[in-house]
C-alpha atoms as a PDB file:
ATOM      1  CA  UNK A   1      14.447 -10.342  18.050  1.00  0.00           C
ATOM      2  CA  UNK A   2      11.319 -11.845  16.897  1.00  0.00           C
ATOM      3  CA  UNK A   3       8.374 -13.259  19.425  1.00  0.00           C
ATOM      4  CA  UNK A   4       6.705 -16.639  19.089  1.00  0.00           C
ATOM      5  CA  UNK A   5       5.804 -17.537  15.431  1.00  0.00           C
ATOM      6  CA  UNK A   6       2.996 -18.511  13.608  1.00  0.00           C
ATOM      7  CA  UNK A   7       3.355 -22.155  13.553  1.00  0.00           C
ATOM      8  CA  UNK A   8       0.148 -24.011  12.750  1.00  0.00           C
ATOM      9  CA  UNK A   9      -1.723 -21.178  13.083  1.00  0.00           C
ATOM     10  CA  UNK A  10      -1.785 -19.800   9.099  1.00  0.00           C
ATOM     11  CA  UNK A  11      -3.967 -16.681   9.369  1.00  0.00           C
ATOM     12  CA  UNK A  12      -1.309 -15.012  11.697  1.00  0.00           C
ATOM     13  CA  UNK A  13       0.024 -11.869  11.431  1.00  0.00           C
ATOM     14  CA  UNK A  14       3.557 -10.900  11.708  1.00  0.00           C
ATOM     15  CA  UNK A  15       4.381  -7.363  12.502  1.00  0.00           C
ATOM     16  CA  UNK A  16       7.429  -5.151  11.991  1.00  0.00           C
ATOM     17  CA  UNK A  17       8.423  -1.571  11.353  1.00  0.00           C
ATOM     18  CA  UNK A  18      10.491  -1.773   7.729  1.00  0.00           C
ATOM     19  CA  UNK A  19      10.494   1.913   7.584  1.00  0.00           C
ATOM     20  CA  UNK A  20      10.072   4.899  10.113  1.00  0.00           C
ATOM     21  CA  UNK A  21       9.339   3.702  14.255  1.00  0.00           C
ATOM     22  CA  UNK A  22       5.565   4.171  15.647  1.00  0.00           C
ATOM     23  CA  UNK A  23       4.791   6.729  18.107  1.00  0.00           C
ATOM     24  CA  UNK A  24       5.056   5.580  21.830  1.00  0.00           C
ATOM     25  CA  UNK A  25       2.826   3.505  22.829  1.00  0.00           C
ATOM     26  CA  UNK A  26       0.235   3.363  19.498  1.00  0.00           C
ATOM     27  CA  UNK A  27       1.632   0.017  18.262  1.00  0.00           C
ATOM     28  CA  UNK A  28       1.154  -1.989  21.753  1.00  0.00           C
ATOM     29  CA  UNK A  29      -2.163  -0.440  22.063  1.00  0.00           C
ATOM     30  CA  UNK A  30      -3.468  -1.300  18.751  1.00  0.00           C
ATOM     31  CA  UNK A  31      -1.761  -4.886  19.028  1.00  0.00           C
ATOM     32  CA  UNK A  32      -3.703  -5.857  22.129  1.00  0.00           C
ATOM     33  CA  UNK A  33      -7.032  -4.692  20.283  1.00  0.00           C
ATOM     34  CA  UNK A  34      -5.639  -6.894  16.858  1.00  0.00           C
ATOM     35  CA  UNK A  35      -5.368  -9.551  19.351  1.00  0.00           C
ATOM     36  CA  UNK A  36      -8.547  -9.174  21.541  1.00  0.00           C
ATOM     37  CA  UNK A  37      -9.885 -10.349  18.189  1.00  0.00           C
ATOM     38  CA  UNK A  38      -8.651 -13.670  18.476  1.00  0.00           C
ATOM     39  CA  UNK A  39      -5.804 -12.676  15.258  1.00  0.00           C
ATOM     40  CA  UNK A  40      -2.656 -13.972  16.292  1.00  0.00           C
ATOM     41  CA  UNK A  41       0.104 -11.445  15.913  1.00  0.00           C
ATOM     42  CA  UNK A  42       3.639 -11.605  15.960  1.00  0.00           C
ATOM     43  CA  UNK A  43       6.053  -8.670  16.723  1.00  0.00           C
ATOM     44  CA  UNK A  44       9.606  -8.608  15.126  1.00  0.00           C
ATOM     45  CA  UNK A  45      11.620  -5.495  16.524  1.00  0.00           C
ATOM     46  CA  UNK A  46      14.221  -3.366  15.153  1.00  0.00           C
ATOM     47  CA  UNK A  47      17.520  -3.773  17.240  1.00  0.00           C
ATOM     48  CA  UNK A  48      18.527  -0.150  18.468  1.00  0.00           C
ATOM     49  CA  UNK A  49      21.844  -1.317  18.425  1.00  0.00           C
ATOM     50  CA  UNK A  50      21.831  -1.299  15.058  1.00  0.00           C
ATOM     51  CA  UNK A  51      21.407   2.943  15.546  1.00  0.00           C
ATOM     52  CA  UNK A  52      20.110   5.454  13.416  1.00  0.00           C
ATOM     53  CA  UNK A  53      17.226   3.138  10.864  1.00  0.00           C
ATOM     54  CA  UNK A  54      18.393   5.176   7.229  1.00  0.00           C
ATOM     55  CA  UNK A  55      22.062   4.734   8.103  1.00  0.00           C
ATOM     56  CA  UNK A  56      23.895   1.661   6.624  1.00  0.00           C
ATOM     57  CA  UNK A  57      23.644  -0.679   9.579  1.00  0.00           C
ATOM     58  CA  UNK A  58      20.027   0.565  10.165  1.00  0.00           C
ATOM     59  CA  UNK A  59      18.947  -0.305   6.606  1.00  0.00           C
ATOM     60  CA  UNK A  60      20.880  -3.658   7.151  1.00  0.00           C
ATOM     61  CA  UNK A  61      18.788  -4.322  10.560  1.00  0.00           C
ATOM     62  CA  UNK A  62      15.913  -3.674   8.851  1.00  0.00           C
ATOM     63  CA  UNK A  63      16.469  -5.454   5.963  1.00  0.00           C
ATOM     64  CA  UNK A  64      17.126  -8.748   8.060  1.00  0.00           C
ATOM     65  CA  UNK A  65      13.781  -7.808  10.043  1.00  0.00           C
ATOM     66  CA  UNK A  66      11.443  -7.714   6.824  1.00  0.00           C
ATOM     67  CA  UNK A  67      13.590 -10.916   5.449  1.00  0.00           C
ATOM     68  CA  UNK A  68      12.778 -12.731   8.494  1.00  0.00           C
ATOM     69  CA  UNK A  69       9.374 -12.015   8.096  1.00  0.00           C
ATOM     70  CA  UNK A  70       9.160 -12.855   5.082  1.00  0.00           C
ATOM     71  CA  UNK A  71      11.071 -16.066   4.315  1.00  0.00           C
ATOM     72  CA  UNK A  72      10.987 -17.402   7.930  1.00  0.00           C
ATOM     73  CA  UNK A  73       7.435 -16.956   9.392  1.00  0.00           C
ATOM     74  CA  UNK A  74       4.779 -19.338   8.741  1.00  0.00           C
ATOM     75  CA  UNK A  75       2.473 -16.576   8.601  1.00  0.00           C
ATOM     76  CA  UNK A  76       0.548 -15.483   5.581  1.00  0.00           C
ATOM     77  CA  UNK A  77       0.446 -12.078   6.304  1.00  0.00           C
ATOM     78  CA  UNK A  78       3.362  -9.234   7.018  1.00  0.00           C
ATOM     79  CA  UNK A  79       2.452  -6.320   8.448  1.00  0.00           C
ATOM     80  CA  UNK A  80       3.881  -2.925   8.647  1.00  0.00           C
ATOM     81  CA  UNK A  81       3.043  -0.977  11.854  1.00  0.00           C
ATOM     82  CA  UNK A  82       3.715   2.550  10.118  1.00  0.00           C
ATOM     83  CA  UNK A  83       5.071   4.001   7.162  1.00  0.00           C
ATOM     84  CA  UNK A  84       7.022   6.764   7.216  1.00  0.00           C
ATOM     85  CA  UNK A  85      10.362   6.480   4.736  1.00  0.00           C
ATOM     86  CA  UNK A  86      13.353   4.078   4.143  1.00  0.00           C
ATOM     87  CA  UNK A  87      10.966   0.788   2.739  1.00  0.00           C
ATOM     88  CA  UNK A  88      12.803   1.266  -0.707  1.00  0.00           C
ATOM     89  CA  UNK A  89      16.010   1.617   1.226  1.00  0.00           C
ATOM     90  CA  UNK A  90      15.133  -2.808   1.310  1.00  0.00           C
ATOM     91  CA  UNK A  91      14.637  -3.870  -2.001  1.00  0.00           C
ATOM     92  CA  UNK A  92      18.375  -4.091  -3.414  1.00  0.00           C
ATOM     93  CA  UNK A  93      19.022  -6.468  -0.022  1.00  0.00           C
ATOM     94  CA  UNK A  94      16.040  -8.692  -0.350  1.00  0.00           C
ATOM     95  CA  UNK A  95      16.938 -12.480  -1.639  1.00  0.00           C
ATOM     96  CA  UNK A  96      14.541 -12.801  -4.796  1.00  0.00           C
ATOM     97  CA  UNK A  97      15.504 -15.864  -5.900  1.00  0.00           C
ATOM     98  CA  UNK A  98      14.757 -17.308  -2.097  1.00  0.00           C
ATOM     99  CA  UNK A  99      11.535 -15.430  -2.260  1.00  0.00           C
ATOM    100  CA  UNK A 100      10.533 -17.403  -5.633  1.00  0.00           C
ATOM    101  CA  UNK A 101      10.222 -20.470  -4.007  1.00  0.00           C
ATOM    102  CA  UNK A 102       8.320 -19.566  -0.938  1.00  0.00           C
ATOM    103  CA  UNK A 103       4.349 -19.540  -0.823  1.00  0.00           C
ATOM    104  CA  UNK A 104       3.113 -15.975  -0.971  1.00  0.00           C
ATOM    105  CA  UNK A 105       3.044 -13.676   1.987  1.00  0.00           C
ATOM    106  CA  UNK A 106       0.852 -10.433   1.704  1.00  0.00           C
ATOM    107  CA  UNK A 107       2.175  -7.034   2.927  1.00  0.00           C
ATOM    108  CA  UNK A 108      -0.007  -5.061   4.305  1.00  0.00           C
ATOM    109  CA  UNK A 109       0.366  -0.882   5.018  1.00  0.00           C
ATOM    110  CA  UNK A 110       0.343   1.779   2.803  1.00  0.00           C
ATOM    111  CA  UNK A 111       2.361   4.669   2.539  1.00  0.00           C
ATOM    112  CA  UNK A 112       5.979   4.193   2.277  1.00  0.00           C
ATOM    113  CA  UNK A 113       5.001   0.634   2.693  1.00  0.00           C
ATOM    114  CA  UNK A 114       3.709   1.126  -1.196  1.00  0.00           C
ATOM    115  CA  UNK A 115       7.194   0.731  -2.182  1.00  0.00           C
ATOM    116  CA  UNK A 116       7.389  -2.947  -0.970  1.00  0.00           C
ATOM    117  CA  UNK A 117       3.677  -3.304  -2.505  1.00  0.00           C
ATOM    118  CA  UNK A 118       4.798  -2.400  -5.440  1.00  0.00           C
ATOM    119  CA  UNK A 119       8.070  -4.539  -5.611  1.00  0.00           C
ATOM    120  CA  UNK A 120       6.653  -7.888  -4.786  1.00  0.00           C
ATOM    121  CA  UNK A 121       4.264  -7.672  -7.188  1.00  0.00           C
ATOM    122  CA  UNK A 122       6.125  -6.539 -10.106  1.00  0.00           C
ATOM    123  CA  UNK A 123       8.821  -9.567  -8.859  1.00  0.00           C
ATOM    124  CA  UNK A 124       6.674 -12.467  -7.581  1.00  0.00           C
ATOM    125  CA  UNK A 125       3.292 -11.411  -8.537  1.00  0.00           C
ATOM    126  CA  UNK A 126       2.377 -11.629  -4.601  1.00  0.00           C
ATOM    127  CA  UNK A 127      -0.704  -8.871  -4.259  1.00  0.00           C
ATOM    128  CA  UNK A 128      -0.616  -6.720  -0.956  1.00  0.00           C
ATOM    129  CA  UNK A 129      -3.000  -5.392   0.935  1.00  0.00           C
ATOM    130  CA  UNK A 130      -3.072  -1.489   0.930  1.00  0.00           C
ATOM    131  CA  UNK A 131      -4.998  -0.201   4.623  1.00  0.00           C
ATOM    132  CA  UNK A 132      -4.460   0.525   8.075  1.00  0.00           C
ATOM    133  CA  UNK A 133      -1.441  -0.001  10.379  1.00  0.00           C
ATOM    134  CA  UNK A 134      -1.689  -0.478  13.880  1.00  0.00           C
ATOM    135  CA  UNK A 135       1.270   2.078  14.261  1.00  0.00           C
ATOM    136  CA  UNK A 136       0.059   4.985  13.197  1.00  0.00           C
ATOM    137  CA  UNK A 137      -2.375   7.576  14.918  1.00  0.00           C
ATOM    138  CA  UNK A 138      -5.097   6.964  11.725  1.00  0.00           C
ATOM    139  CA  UNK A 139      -5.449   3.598  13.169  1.00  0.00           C
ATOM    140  CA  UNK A 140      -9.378   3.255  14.880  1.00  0.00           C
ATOM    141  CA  UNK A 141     -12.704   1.980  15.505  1.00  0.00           C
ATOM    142  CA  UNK A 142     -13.881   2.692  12.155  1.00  0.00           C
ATOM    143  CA  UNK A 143     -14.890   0.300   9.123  1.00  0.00           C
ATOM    144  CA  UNK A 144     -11.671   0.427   7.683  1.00  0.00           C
ATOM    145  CA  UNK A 145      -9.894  -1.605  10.135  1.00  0.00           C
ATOM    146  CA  UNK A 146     -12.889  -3.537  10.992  1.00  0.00           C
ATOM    147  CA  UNK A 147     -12.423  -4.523   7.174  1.00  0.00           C
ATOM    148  CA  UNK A 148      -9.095  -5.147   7.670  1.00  0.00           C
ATOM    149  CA  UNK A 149      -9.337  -7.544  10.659  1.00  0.00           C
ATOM    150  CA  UNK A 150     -12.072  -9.456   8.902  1.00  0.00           C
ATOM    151  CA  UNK A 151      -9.700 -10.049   5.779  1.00  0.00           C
ATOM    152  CA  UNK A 152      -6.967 -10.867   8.383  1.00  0.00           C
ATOM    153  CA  UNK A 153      -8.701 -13.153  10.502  1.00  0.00           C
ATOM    154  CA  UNK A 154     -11.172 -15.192   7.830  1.00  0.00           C
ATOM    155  CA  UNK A 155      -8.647 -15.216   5.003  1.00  0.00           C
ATOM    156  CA  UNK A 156      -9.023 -15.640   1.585  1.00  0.00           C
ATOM    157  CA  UNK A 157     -11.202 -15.311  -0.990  1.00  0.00           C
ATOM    158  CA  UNK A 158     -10.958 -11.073  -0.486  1.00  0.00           C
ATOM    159  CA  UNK A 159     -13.422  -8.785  -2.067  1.00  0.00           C
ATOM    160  CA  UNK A 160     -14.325  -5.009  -0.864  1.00  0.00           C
ATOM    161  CA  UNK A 161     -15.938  -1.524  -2.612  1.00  0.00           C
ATOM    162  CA  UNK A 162     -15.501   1.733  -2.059  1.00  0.00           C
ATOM    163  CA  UNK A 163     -17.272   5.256  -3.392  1.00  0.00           C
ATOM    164  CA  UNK A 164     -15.890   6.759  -6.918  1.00  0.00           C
ATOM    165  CA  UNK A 165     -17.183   9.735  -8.231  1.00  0.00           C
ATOM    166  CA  UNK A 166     -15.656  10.459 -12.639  1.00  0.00           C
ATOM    167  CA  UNK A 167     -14.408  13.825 -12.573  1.00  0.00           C
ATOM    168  CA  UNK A 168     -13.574  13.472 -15.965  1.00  0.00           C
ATOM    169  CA  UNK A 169     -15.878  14.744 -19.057  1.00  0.00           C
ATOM    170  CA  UNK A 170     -15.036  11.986 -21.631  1.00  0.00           C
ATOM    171  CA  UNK A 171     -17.634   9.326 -21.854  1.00  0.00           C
ATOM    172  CA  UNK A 172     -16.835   5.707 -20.811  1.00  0.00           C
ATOM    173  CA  UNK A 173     -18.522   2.167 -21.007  1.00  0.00           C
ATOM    174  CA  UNK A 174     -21.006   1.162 -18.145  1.00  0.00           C
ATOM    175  CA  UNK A 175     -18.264  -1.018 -16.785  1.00  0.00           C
ATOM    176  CA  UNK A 176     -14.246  -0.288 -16.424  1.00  0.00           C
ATOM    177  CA  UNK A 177     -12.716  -4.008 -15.796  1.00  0.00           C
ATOM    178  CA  UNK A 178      -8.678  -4.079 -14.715  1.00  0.00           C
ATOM    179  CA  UNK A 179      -6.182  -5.367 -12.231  1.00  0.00           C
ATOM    180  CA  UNK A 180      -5.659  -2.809  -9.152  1.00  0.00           C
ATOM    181  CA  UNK A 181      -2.615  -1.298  -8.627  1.00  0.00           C
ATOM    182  CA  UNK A 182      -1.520   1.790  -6.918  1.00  0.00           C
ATOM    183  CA  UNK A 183      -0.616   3.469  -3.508  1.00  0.00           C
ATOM    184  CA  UNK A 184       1.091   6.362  -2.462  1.00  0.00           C
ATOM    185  CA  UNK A 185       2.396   8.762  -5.558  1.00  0.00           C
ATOM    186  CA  UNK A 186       5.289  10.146  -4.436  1.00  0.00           C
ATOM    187  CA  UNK A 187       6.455   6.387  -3.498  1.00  0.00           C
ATOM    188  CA  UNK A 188       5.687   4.674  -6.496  1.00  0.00           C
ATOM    189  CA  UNK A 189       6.783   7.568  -8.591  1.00  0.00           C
ATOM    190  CA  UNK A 190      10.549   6.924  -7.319  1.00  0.00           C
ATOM    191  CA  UNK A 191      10.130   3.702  -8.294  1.00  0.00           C
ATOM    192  CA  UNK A 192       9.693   4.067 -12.321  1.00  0.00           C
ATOM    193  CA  UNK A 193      12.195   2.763 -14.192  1.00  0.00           C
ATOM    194  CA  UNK A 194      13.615   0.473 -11.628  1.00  0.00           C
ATOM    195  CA  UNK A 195      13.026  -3.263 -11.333  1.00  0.00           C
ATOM    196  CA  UNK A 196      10.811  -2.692  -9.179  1.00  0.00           C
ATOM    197  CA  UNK A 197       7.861  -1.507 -10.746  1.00  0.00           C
ATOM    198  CA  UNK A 198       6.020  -2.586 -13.984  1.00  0.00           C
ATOM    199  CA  UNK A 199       7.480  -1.196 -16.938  1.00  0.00           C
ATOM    200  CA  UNK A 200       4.001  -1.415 -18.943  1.00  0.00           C
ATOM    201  CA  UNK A 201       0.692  -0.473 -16.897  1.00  0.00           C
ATOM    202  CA  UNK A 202      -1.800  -1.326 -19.725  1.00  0.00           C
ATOM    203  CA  UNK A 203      -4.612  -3.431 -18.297  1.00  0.00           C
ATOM    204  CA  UNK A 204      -4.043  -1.670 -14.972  1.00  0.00           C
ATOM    205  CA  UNK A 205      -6.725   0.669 -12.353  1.00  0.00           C
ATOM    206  CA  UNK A 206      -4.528   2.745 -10.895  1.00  0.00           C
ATOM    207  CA  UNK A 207      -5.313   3.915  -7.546  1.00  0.00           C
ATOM    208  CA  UNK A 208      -3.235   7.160  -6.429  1.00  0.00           C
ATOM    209  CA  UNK A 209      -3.001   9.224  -2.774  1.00  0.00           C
ATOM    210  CA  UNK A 210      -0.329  11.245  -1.063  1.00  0.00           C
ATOM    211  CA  UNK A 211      -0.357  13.539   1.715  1.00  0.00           C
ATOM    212  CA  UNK A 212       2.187  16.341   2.540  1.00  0.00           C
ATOM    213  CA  UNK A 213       3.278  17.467  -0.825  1.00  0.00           C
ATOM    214  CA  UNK A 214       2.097  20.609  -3.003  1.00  0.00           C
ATOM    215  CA  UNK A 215       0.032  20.444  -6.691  1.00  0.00           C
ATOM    216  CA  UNK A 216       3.168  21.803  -8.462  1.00  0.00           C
ATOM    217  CA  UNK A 217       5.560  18.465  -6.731  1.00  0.00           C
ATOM    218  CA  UNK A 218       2.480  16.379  -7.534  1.00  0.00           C
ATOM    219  CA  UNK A 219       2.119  17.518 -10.866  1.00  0.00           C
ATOM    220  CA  UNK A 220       5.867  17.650 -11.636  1.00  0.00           C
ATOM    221  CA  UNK A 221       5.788  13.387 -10.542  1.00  0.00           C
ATOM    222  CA  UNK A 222       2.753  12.977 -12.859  1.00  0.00           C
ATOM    223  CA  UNK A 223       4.815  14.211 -15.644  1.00  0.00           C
ATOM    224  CA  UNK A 224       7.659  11.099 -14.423  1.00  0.00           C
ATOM    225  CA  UNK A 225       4.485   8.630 -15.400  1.00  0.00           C
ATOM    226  CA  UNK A 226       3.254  10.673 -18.502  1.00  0.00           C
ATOM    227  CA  UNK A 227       6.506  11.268 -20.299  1.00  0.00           C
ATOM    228  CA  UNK A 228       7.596   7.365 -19.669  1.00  0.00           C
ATOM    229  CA  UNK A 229       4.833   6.040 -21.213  1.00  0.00           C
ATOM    230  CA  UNK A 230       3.273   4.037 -18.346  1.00  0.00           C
ATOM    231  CA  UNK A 231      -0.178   5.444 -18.516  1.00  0.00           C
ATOM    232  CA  UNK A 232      -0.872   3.557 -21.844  1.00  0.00           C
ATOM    233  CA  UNK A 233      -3.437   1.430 -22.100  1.00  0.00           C
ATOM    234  CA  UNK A 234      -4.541   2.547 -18.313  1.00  0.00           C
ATOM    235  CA  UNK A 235      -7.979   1.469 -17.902  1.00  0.00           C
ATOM    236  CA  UNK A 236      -9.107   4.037 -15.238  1.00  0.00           C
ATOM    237  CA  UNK A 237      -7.250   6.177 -12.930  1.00  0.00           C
ATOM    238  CA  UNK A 238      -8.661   6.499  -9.062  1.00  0.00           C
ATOM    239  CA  UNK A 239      -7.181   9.612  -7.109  1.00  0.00           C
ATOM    240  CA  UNK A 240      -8.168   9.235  -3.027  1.00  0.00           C
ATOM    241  CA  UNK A 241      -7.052  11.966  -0.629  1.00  0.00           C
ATOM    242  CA  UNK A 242      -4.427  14.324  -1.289  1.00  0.00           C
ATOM    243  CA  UNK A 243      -4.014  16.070   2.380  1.00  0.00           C
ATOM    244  CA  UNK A 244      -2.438  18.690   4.104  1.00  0.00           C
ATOM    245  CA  UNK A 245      -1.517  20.301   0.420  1.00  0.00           C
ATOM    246  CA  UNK A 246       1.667  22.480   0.576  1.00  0.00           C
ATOM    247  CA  UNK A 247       1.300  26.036  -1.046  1.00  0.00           C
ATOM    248  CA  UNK A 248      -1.583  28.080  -2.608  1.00  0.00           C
ATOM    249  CA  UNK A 249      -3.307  25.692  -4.199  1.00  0.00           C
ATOM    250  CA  UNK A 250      -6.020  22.928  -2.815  1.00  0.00           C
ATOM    251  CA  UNK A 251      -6.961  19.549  -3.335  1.00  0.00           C
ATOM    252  CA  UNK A 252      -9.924  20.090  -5.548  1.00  0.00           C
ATOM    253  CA  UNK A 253      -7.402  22.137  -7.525  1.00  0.00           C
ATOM    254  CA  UNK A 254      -5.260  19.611  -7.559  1.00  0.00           C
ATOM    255  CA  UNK A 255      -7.416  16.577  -8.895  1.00  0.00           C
ATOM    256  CA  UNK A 256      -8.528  18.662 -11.851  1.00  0.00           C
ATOM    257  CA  UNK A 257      -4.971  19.594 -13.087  1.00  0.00           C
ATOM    258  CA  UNK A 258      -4.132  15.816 -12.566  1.00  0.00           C
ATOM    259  CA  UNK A 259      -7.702  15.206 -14.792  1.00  0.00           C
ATOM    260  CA  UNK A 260      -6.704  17.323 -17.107  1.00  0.00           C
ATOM    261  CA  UNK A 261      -3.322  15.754 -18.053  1.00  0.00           C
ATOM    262  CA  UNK A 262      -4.657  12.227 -17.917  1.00  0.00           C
ATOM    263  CA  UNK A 263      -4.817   9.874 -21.169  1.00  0.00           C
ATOM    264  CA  UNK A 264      -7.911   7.644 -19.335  1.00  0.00           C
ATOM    265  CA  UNK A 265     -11.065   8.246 -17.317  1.00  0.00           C
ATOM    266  CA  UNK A 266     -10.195  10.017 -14.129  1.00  0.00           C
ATOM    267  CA  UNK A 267     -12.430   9.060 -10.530  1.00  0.00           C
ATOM    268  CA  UNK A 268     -12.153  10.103  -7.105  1.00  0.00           C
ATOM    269  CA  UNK A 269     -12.695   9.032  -4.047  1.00  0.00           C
ATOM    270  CA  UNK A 270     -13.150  10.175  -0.264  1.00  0.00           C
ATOM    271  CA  UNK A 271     -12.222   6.397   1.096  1.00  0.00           C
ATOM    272  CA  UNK A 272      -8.483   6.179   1.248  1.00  0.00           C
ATOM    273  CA  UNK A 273      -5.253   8.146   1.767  1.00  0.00           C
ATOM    274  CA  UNK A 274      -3.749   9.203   4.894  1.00  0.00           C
ATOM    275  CA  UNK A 275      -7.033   9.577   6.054  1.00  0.00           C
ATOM    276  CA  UNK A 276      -9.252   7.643   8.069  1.00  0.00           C
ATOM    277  CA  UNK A 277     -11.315   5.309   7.003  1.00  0.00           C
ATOM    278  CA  UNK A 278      -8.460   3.969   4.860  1.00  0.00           C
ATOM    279  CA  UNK A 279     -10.697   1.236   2.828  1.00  0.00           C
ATOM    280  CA  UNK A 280      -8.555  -1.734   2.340  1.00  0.00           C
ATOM    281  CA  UNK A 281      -7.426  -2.027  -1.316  1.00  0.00           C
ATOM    282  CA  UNK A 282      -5.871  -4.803  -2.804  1.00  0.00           C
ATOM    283  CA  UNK A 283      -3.157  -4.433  -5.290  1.00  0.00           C
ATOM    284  CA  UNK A 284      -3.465  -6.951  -7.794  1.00  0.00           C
ATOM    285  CA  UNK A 285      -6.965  -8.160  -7.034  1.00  0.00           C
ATOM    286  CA  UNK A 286      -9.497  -7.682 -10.364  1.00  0.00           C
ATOM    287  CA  UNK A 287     -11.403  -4.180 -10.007  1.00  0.00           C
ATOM    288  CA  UNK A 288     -14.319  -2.942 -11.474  1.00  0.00           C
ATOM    289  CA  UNK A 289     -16.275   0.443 -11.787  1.00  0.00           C
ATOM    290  CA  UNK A 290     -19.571   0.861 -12.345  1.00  0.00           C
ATOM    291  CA  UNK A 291     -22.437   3.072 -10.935  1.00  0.00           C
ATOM    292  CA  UNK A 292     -20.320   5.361  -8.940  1.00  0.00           C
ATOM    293  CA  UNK A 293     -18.468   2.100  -7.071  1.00  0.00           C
ATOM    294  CA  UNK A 294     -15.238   0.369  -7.242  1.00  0.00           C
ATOM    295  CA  UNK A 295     -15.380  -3.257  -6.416  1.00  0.00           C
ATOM    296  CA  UNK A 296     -12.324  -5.548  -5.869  1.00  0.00           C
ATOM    297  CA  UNK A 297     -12.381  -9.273  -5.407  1.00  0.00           C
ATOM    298  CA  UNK A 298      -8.871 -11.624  -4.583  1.00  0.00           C
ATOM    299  CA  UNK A 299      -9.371 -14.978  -5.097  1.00  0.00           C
END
């Protein structure tokens, strides 16, 4: 059942597992450091009763937990303490039409939790806040959730950078301008063709990173957003860390086949993936590249 709530206190935090549980212990040890920072944070927790989280009742329990968040808190922000899988599991139970006439919450995670990203923008237009959970092992000292708890505890307006390098040949203007979008591949990739997910990308940065797959699965998902025609009118595409690569071929591999079969400028970038620092990113904030730096800003 869910703590205390947010009430008059509008840059809380409230934070749930929609998708896989957080190793023992992480998530209480990373909630008293979220909250030695004077953030207020809220726990909802799934109901074990419920049993196994990807059968029926377990997508039901967690379904009611992220609805709860979501349509019940007075907080402004939702967070996810891990990823892991089962967040798209949620979106054919969510009440849409209920979630139309709320104020916007942001979701923050990555990961799985790119699937809900994804989904609330392409229903509600609601941006969310790709970066660190305080359930997983990546979560630390470093600047990425020092970024994060800034955002978190200051609130609104947003605006952060991180490192690009082109790794493609073709010649672009001194300044790429679109809105940000993007998270983990192999998520968002299930997600084409759905309701879910935009069905035009054109006017979009797209900012891509996965972990745990191979360059032939990778490249095989690509061909999912080639053949469907979302990469039209794509203003740049941003690939971050692609770790722990299945099979014989490596990351740097990797980015070049992906360069290769892409209709727009192609970047990189050491600052996000399941990696850490994970550099906050904001999907659907207005991005910009220029001089070997992506900058976002939310209003």
């Amino acid at each position: 059942m869910a703590g205390q709530g947010c009430e008059n206190q509008p840059l809380g935090i409230v934070v749930l597992e929609p998708s896989s549980s957080s190793a023992p212990g992480v998530l209480e040890q990373n909630l008293t450091d979220i909250r030695d920072r004077g953030i207020r944070a809220d726990v909802i927790t799934y109901d074990n009763g419920a049993g196994e989280r990807l059968a029926e009742s377990g997508v039901r329990e967690r379904a009611r937990m992220l609805s709860s968040a979501l349509l019940e808190s007075d907080c402004d922000y939702v967070m996810a303490a891990r990823g892991g899988y089962g967040a798209s599991d949620l979106l054919r139970h969510l009440d849409w039409q209920a979630l139309a006439k709320i104020s916007t919450k942001i979701m923050v995670g990555f990961s799985d939790i790119s699937a809900l990203h994804a989904a609330l923008y392409t229903r509600l237009g609601w941006p969310g806040l790709h970066g660190p959970m305080p359930g997983s092992t990546l979560w630390g000292s470093g600047p990425d959730v020092a970024s994060l708890l800034e955002f978190l505890s200051k609130g609104r307006p947003w605006s952060g950078r991180i490192n690009v390098e082109q790794v493609s040949i073709c010649e672009i203007s001194a300044e790429l301008n679109g809105t940000l979008l993007g998270g983990c591949l192999s998520v968002l990739s299930n997600l084409i063709g759905t309701g879910y997910f935009p069905g035009s990308l054109s006017g979009h940065m797209l900012f891509l990173e996965d972990t745990r797959e191979s360059a032939p699965r990778i490249l095989r998902l690509w061909n999912q957003w080639l053949d469907s025609g979302l990469l039209d009118g794509v203003v740049a595409l941003v690939l971050g860390r692609f770790t722990e690569l299945d099979g014989d071929q490596d990351e740097d591999w990797l980015v070049q086949a992906l360069m290769s079969r892409s209709p727009c400028p192609v970047f990189r970038s050491p600052d996000f993936g399941h990696v850490a620092p994970n550099m906050p990113l904001v999907v659907g904030s207005q991005a910009r590249i220029s001089k070997g730096e992506l900058a976002w800003s939310l209003n």
